[in-house]
Protein backbone atom coordinates (compact mmCIF):
# COMPACT_ATOMS: atom_id res chain seq x y z
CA UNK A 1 101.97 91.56 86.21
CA UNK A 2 104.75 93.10 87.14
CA UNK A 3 102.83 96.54 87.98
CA UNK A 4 100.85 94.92 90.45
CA UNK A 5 103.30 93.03 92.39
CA UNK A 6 105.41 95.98 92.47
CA UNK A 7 102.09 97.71 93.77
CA UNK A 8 101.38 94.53 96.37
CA UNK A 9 105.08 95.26 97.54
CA UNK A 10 104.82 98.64 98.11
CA UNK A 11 101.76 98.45 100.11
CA UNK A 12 103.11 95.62 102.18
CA UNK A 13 106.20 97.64 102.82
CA UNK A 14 104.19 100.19 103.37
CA UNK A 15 101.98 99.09 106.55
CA UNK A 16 105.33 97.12 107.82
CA UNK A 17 106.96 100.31 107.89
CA UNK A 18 103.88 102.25 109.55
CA UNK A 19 103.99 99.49 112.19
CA UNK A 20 106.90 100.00 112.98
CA UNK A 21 107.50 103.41 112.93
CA UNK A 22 110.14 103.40 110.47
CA UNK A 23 111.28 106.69 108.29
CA UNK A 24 110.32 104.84 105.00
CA UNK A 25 114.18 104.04 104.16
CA UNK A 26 113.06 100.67 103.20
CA UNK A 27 110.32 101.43 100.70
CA UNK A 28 112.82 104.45 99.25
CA UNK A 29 115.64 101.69 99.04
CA UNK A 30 112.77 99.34 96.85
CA UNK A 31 111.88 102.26 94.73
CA UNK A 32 115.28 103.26 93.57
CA UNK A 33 115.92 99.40 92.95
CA UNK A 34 112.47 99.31 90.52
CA UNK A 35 112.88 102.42 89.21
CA UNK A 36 114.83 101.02 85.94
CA UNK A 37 112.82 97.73 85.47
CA UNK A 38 109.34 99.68 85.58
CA UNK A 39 110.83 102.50 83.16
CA UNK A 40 111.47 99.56 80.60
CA UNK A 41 108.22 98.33 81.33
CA UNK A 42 106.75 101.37 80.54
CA UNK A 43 108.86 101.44 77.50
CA UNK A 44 107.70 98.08 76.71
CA UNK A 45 104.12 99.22 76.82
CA UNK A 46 104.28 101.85 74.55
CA UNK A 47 105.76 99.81 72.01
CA UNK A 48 103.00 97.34 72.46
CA UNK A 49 100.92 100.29 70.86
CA UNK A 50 103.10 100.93 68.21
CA UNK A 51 104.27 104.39 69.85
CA UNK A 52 107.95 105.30 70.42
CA UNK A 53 109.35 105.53 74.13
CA UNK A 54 109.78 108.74 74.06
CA UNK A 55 105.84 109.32 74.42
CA UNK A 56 106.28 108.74 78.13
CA UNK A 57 107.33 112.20 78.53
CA UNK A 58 103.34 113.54 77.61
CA UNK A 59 101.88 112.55 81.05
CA UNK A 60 98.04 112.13 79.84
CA UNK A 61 98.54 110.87 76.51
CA UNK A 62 101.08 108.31 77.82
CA UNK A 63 98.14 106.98 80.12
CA UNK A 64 95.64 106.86 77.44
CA UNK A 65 98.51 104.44 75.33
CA UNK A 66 99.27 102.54 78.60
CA UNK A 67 95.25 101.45 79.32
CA UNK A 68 94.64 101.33 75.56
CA UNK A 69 95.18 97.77 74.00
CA UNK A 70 97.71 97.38 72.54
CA UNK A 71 98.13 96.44 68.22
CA UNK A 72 97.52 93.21 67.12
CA UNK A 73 100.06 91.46 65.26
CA UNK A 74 103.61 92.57 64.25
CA UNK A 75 104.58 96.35 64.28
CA UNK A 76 107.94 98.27 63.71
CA UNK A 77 109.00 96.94 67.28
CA UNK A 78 108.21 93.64 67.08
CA UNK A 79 106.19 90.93 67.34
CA UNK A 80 102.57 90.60 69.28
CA UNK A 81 103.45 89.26 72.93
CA UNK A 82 99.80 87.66 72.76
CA UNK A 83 100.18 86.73 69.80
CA UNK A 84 102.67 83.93 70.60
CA UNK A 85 100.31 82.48 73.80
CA UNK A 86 97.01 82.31 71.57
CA UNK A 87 99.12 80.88 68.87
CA UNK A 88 99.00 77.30 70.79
């Protein structure tokens, strides 16, 4: 979820800034401010897979993790996140 808003905002900023003729400070000022949250979500998502951080540095293979589902039940990093919303 929080890919796609981030996506939704950028686009709206985006064609606000295009409108207006702006220099794209805006939309630079939004990506800075994301750039830490989406790097943990990235994290996040690796770990879903049972794959260390650190795999985000192998640009393909990290996108194969990130699409891939991710394990099912607990793994060295934690618990299932679906695990807990199926559970009810």
């Amino acid at each position: 979820m929080f890919v796609l808003f981030n996506f939704i905002i950028s686009l709206v900023l985006g064609f606000i800034e295009g409108m207006l003729g702006g220099t794209g400070i805006i939309s630079q000022i939004y990506n800075l401010a994301v750039m830490v949250p989406m790097f943990c979500v990235c994290v996040r998502r690796m770990h879903d897979t049972d794959h260390s951080g650190w795999f985000l540095l192998i640009p393909f293979y990290s996108l194969i993790l990130a699409v891939r589902e991710g394990q099912r039940g607990d793994n060295r990093f934690g618990s299932d996140p679906k695990e807990i919303y199926t559970a009810a």
